[in-house]
PDB file of N, CA and C in Angstrom:
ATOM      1  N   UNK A   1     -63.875-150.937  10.248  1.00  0.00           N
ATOM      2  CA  UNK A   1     -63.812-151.045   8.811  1.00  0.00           C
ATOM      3  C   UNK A   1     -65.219-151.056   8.205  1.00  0.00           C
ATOM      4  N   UNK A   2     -65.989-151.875   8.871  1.00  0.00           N
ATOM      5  CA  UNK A   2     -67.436-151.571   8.751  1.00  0.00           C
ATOM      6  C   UNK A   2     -68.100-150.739   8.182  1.00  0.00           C
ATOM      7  N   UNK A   3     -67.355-149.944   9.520  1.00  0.00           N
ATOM      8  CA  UNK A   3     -68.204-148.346   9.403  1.00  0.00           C
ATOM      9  C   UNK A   3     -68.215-147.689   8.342  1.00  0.00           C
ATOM     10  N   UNK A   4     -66.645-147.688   8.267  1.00  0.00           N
ATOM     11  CA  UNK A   4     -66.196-146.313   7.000  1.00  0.00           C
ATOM     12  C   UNK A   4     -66.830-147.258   5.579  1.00  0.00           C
ATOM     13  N   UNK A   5     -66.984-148.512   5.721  1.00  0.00           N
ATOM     14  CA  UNK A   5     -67.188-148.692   4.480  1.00  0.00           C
ATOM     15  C   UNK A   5     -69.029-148.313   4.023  1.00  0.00           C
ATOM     16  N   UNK A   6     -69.538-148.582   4.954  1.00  0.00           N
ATOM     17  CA  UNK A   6     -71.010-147.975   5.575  1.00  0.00           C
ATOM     18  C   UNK A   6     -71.037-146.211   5.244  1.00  0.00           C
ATOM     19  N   UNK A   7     -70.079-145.965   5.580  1.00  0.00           N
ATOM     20  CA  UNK A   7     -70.196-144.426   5.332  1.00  0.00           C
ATOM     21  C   UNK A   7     -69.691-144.178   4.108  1.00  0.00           C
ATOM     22  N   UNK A   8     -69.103-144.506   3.432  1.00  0.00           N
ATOM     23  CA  UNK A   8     -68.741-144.342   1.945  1.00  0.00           C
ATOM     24  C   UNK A   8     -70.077-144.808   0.882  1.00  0.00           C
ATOM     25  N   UNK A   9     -70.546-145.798   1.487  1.00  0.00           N
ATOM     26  CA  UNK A   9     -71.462-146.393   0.567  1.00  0.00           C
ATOM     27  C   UNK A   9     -72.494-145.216   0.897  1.00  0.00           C
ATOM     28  N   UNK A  10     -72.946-145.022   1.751  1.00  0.00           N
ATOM     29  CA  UNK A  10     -74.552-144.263   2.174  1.00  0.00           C
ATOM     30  C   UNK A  10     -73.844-142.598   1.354  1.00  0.00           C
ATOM     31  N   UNK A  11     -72.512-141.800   1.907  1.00  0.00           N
ATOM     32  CA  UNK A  11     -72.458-140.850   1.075  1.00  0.00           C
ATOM     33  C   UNK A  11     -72.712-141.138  -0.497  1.00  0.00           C
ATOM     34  N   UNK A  12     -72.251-142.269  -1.373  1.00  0.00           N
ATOM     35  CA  UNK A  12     -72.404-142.086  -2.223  1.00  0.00           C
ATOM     36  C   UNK A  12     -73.672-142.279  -3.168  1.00  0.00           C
ATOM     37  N   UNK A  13     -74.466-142.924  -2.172  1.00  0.00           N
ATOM     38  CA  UNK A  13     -76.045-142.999  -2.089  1.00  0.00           C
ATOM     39  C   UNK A  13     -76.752-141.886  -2.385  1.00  0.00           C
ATOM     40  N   UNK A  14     -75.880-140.951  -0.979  1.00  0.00           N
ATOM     41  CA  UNK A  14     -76.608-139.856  -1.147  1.00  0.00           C
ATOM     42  C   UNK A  14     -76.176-138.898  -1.913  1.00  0.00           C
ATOM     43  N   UNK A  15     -75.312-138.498  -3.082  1.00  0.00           N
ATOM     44  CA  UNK A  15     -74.792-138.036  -4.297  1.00  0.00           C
ATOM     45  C   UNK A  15     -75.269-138.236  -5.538  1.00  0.00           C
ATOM     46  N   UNK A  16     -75.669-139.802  -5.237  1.00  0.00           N
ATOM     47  CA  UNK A  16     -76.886-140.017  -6.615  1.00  0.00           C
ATOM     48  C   UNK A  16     -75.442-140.995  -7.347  1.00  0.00           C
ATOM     49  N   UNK A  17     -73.968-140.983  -6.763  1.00  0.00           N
ATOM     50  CA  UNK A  17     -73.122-142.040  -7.710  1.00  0.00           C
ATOM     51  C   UNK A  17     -73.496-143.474  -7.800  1.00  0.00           C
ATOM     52  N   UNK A  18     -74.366-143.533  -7.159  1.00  0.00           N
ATOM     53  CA  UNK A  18     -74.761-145.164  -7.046  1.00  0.00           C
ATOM     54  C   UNK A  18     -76.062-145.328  -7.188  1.00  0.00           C
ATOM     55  N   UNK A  19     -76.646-145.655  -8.638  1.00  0.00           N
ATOM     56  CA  UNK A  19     -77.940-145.844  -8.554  1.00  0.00           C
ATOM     57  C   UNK A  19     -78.545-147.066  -7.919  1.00  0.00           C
ATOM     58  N   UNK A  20     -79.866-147.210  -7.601  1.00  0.00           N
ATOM     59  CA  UNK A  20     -80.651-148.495  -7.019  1.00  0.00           C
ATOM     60  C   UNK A  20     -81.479-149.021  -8.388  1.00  0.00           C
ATOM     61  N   UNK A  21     -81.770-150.049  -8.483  1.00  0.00           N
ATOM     62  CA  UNK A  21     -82.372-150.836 -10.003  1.00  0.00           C
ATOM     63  C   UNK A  21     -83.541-152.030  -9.414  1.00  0.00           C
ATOM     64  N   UNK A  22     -84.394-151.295  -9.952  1.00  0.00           N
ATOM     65  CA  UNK A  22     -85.437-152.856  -9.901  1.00  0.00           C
ATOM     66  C   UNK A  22     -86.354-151.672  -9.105  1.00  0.00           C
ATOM     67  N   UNK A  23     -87.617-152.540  -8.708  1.00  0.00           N
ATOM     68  CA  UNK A  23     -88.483-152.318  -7.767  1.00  0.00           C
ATOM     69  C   UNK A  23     -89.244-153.391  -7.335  1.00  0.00           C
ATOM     70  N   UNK A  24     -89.506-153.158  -6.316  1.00  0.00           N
ATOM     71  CA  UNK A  24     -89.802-154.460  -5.515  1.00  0.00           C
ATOM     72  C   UNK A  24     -91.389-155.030  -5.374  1.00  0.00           C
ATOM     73  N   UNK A  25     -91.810-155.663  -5.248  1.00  0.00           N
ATOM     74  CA  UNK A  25     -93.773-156.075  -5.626  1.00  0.00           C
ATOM     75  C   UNK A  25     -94.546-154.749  -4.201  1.00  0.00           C
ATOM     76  N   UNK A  26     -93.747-154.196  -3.253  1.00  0.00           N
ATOM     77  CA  UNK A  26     -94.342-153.874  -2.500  1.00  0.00           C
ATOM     78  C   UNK A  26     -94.415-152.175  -2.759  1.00  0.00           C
ATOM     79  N   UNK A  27     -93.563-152.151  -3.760  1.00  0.00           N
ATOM     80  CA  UNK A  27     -93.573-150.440  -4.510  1.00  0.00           C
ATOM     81  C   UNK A  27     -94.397-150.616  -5.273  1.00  0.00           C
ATOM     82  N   UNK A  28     -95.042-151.612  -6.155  1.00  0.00           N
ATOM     83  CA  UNK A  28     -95.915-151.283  -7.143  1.00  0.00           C
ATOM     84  C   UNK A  28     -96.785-150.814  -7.030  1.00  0.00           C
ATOM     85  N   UNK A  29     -97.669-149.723  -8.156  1.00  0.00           N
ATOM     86  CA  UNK A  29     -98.233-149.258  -8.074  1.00  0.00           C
ATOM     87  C   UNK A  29     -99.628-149.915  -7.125  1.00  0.00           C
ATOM     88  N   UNK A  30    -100.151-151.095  -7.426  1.00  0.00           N
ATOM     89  CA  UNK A  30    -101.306-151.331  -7.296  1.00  0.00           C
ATOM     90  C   UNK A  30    -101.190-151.427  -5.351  1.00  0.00           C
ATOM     91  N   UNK A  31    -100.262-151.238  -4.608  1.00  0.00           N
ATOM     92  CA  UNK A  31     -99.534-151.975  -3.230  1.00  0.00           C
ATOM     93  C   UNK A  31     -99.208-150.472  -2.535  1.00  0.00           C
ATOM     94  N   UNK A  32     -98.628-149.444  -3.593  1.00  0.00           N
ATOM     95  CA  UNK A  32     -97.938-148.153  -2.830  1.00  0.00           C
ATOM     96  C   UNK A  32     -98.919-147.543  -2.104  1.00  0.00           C
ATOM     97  N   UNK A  33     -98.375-147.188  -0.370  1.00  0.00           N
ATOM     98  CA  UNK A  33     -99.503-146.199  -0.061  1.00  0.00           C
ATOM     99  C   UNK A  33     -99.963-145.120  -0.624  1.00  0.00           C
ATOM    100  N   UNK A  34    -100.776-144.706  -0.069  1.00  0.00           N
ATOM    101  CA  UNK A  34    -101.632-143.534   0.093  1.00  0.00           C
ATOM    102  C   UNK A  34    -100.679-141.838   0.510  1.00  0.00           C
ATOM    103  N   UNK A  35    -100.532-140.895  -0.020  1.00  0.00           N
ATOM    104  CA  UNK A  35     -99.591-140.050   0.061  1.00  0.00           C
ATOM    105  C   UNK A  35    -100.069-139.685   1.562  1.00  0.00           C
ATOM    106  N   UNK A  36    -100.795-140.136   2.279  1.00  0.00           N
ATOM    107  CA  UNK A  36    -101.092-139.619   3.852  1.00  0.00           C
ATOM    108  C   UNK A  36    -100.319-140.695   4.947  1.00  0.00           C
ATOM    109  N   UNK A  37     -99.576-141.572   4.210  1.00  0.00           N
ATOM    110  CA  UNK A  37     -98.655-142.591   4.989  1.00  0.00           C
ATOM    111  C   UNK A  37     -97.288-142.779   4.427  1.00  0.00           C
ATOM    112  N   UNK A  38     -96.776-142.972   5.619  1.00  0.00           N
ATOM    113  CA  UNK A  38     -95.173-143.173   4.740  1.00  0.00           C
ATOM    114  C   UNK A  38     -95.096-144.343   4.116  1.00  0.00           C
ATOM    115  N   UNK A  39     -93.803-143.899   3.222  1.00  0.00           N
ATOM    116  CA  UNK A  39     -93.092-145.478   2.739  1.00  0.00           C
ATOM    117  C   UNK A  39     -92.153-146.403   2.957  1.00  0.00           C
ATOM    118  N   UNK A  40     -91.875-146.836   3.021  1.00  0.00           N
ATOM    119  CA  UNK A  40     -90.526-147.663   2.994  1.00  0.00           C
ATOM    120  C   UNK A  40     -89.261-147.193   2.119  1.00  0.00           C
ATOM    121  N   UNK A  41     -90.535-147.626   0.715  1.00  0.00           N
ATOM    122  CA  UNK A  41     -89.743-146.498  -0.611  1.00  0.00           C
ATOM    123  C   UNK A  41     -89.189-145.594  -0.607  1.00  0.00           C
ATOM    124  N   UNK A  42     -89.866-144.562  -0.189  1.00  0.00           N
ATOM    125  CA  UNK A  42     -90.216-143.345  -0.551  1.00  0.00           C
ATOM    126  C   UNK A  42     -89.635-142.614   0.785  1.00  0.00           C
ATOM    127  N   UNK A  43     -90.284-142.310   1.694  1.00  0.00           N
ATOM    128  CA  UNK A  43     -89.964-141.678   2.927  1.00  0.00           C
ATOM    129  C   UNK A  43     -88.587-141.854   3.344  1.00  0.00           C
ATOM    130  N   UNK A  44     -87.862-140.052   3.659  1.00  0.00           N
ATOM    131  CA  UNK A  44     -86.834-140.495   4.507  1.00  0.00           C
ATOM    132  C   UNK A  44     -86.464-140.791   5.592  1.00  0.00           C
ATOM    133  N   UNK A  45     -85.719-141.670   5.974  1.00  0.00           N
ATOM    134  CA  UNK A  45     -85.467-141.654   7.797  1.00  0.00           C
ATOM    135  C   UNK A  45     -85.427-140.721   8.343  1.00  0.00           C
ATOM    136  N   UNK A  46     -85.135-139.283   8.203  1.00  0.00           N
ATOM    137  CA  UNK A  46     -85.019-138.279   9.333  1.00  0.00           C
ATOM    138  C   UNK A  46     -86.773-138.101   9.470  1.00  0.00           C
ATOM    139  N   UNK A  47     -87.568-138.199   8.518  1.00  0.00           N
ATOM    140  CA  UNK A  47     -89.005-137.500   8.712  1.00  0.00           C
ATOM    141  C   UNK A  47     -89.165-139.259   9.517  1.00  0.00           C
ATOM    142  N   UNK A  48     -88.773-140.414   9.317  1.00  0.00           N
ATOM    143  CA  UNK A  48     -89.296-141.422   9.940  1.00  0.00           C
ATOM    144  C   UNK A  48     -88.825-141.672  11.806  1.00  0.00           C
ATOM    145  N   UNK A  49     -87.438-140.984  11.958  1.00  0.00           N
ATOM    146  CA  UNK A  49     -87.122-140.408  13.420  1.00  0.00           C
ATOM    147  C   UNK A  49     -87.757-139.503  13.778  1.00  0.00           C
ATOM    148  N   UNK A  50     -88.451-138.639  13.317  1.00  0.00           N
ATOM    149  CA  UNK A  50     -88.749-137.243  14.155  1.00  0.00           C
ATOM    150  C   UNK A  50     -90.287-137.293  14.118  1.00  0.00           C
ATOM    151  N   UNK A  51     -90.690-138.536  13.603  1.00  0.00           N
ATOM    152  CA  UNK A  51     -92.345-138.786  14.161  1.00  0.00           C
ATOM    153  C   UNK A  51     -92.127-140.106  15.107  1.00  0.00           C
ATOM    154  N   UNK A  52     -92.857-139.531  16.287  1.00  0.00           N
ATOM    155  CA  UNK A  52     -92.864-140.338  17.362  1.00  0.00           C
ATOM    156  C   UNK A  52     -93.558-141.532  17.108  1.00  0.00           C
ATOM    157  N   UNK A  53     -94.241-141.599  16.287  1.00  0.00           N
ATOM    158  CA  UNK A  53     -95.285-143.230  16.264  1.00  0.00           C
ATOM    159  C   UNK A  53     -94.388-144.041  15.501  1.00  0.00           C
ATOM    160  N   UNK A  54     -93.755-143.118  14.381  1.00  0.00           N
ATOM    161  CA  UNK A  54     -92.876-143.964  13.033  1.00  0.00           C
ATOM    162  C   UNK A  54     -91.587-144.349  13.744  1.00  0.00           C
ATOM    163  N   UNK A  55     -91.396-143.734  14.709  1.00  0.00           N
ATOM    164  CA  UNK A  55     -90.397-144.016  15.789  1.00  0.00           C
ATOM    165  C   UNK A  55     -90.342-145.148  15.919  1.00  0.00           C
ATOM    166  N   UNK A  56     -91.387-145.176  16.852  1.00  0.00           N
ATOM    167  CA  UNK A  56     -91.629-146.313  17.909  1.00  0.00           C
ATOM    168  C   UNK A  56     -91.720-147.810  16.546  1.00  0.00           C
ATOM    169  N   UNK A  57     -92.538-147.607  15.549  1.00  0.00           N
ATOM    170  CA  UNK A  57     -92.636-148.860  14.680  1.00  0.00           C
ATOM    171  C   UNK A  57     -90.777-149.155  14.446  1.00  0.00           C
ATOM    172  N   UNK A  58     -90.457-148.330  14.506  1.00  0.00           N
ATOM    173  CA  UNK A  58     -88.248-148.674  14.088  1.00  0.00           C
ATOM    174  C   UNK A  58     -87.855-148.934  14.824  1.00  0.00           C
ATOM    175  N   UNK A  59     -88.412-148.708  16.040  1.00  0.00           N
ATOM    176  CA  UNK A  59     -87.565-148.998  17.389  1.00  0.00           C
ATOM    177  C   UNK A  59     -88.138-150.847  17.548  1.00  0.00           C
ATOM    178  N   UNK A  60     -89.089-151.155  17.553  1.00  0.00           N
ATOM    179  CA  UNK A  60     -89.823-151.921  17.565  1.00  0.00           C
ATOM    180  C   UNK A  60     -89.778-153.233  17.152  1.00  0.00           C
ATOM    181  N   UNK A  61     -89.582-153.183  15.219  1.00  0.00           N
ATOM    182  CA  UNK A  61     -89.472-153.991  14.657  1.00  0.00           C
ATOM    183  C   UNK A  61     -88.217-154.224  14.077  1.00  0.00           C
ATOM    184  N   UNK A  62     -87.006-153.018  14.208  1.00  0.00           N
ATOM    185  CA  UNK A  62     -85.509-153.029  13.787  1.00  0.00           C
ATOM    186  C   UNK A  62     -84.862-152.706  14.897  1.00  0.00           C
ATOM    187  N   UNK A  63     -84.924-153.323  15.839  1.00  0.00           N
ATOM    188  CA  UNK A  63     -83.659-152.380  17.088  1.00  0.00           C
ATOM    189  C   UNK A  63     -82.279-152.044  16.455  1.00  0.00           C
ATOM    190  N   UNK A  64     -81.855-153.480  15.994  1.00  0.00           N
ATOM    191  CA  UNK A  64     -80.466-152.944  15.725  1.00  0.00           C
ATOM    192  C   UNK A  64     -79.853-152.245  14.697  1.00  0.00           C
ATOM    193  N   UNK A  65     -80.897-151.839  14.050  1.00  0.00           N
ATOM    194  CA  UNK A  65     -80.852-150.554  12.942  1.00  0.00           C
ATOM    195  C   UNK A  65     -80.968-149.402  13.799  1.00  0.00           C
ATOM    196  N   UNK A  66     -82.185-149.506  14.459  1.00  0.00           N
ATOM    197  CA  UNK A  66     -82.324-148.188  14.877  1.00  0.00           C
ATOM    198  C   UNK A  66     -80.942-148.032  16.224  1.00  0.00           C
ATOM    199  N   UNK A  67     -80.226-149.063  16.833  1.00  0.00           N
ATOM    200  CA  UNK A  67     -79.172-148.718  17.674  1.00  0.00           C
ATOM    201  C   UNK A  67     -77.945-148.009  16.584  1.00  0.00           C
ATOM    202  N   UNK A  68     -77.501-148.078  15.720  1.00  0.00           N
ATOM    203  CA  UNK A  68     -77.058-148.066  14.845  1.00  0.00           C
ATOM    204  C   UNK A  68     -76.758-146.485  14.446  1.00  0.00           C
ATOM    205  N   UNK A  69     -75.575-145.952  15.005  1.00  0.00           N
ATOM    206  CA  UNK A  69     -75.700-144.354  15.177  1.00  0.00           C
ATOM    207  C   UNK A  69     -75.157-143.913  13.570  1.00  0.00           C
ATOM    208  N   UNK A  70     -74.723-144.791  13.039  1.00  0.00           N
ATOM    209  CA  UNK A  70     -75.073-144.246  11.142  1.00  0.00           C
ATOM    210  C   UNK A  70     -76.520-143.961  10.947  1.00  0.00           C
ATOM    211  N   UNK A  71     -76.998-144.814  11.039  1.00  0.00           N
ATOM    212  CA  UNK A  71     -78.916-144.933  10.284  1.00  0.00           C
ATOM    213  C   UNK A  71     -79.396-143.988  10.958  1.00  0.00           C
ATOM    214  N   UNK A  72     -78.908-143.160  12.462  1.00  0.00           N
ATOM    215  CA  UNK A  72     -79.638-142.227  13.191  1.00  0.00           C
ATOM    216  C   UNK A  72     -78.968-140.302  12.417  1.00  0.00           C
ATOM    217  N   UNK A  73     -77.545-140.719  11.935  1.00  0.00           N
ATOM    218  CA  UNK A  73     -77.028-139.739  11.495  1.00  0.00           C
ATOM    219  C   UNK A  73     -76.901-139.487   9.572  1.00  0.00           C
ATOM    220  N   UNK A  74     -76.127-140.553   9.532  1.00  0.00           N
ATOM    221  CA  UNK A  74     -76.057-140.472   7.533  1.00  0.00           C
ATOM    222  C   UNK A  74     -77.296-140.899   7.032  1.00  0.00           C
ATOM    223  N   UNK A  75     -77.647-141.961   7.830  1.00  0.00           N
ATOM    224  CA  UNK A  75     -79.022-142.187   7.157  1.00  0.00           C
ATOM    225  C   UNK A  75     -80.271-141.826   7.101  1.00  0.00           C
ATOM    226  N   UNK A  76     -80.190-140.336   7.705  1.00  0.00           N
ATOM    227  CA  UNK A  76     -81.826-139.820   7.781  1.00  0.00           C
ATOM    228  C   UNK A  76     -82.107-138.935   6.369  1.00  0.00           C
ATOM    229  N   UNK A  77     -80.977-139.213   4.918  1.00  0.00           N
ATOM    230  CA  UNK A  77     -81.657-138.566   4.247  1.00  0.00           C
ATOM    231  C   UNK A  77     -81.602-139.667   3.240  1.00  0.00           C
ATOM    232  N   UNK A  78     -81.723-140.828   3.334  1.00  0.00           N
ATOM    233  CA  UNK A  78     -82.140-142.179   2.527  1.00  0.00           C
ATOM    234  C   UNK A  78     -83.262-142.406   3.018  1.00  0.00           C
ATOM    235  N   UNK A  79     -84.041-143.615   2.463  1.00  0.00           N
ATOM    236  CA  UNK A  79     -85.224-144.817   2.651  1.00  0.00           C
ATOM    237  C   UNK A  79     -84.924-145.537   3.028  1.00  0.00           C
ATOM    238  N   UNK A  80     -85.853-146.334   4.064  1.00  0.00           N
ATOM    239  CA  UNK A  80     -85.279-147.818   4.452  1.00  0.00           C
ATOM    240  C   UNK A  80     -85.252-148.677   3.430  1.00  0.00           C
ATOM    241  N   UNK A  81     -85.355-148.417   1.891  1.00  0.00           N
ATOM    242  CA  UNK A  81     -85.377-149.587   0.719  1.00  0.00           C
ATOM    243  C   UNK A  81     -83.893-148.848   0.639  1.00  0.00           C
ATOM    244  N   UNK A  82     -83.128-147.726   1.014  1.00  0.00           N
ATOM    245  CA  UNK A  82     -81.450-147.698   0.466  1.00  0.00           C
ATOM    246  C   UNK A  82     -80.994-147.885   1.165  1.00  0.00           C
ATOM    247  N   UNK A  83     -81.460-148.198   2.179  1.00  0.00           N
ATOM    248  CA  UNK A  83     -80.177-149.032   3.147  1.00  0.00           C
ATOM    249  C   UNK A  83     -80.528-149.935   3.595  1.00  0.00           C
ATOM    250  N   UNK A  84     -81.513-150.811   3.211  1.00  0.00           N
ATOM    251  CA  UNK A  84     -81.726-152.416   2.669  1.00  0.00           C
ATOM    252  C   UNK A  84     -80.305-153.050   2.494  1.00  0.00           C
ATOM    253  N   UNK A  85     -79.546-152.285   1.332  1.00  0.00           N
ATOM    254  CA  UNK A  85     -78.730-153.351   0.735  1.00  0.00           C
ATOM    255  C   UNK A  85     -77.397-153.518   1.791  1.00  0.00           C
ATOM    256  N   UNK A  86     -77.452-152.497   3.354  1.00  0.00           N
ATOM    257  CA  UNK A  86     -76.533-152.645   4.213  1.00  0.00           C
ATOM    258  C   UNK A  86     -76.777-153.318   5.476  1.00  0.00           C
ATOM    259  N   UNK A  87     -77.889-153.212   5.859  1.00  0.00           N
ATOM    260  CA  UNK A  87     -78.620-153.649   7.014  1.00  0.00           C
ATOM    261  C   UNK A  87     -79.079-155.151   6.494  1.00  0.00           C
ATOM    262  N   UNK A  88     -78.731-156.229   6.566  1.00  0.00           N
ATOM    263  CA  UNK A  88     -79.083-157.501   6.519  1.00  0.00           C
ATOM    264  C   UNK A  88     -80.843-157.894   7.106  1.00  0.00           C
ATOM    265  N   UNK A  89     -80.889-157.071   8.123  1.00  0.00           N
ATOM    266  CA  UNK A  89     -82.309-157.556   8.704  1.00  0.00           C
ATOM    267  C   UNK A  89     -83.332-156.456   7.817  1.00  0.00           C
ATOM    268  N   UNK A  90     -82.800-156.029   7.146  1.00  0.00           N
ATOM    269  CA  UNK A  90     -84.010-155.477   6.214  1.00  0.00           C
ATOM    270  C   UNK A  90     -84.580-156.206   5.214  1.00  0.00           C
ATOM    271  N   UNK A  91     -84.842-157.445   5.028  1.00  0.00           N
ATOM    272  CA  UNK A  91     -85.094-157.788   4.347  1.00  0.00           C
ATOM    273  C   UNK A  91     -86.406-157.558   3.603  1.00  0.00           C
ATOM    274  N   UNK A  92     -87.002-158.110   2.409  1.00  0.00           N
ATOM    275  CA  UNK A  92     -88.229-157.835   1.248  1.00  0.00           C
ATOM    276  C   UNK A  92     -89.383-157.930   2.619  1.00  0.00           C
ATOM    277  N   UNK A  93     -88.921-159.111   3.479  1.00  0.00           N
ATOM    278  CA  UNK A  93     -90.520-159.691   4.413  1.00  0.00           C
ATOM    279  C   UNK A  93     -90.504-158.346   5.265  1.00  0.00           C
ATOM    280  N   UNK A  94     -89.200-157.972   5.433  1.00  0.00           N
ATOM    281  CA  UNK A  94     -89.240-156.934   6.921  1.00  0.00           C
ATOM    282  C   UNK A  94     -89.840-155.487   6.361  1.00  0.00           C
ATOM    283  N   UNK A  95     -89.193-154.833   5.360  1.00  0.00           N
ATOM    284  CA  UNK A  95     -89.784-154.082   4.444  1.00  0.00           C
ATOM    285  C   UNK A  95     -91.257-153.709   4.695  1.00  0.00           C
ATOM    286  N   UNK A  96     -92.063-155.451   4.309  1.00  0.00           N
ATOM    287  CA  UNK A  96     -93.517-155.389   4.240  1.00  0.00           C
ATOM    288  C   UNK A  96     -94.171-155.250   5.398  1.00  0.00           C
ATOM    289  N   UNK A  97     -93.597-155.725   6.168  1.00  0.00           N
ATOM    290  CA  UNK A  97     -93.888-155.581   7.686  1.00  0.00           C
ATOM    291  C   UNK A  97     -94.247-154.000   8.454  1.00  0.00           C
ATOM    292  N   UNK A  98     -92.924-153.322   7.458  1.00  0.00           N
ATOM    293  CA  UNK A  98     -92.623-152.042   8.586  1.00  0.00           C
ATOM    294  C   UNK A  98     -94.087-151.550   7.464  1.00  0.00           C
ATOM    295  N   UNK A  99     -94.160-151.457   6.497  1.00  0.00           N
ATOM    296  CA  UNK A  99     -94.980-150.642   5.413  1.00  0.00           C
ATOM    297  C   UNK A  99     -96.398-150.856   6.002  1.00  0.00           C
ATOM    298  N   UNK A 100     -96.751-152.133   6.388  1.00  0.00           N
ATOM    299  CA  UNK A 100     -98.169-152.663   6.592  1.00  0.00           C
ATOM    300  C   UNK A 100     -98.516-151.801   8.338  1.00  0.00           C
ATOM    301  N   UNK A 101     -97.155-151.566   8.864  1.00  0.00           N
ATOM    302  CA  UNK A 101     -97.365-150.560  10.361  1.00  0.00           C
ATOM    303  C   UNK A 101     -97.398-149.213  10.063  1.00  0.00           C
ATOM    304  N   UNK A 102     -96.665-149.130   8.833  1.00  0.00           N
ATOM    305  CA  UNK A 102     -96.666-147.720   8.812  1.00  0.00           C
ATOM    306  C   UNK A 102     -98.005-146.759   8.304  1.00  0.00           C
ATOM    307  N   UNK A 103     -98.639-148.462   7.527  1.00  0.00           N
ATOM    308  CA  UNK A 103    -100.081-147.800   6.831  1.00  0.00           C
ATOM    309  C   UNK A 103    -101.271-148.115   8.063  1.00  0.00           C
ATOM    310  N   UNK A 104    -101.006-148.262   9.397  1.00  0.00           N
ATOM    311  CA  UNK A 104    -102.135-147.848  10.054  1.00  0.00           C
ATOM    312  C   UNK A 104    -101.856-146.656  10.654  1.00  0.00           C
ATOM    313  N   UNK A 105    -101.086-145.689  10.581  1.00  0.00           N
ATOM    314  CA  UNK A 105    -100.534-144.328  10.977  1.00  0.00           C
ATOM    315  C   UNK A 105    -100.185-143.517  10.221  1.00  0.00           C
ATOM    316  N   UNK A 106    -100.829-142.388  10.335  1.00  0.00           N
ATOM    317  CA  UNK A 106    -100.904-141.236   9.668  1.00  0.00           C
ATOM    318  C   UNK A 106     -99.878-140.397   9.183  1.00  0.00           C
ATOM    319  N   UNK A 107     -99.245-140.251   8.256  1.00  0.00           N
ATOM    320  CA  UNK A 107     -97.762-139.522   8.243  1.00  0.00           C
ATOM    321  C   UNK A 107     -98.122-137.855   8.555  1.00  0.00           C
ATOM    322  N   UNK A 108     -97.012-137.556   9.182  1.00  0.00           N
ATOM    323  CA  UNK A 108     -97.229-136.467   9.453  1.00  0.00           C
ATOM    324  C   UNK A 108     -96.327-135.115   8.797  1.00  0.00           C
ATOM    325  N   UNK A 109     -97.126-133.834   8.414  1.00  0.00           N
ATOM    326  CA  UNK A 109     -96.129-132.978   7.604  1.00  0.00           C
ATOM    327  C   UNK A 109     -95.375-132.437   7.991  1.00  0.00           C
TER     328      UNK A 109
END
């Protein structure tokens, strides 16, 4: 039941029927990376699976997201801030965490 409800929510994510509201202190401008690193925000999971370093930081600091064969399939064309509101261990601290790893590594095009 989970699932499908997981998969209803993320399709409708990804349709644009469900907007996201607010932004968080770690999107603000004065905090957002550098367009040569990913985001949290911003970046999608499939470009954050198919780089091996951005990999390894998901594998790392979220296992059970990244075990999680939705977040490996529906969710590679969201942000880890839109599927925040499904994944419990995403929280604002974890967020900052993955962002502060992701800004010592180079995103790649």
């Amino acid at each position: 039941m989970r699932k499908i409800l997981i998969a209803m929510v993320l399709a409708a994510l990804g349709t644009g029927a469900i907007s996201l509201l607010g932004s968080p202190a770690y999107a603000t401008e004065a905090s957002t990376p550098a367009a040569d690193h990913y985001s949290v925000a911003a970046t999608k999971v499939g470009k954050l699976i198919d780089d091996p370093a951005a990999a390894a930081i998901l594998k790392q600091l979220i296992p059970t997201v990244w075990n999680n064969e939705m977040f490996q399939s529906q969710g590679r064309d969201l942000a880890l801030k839109d599927i925040q509101q499904y994944e419990p261990v995403l929280t604002e601290e974890m967020l900052a965490k993955i962002q502060a790893e992701f800004d010592k590594i180079p995103a790649k095009n």
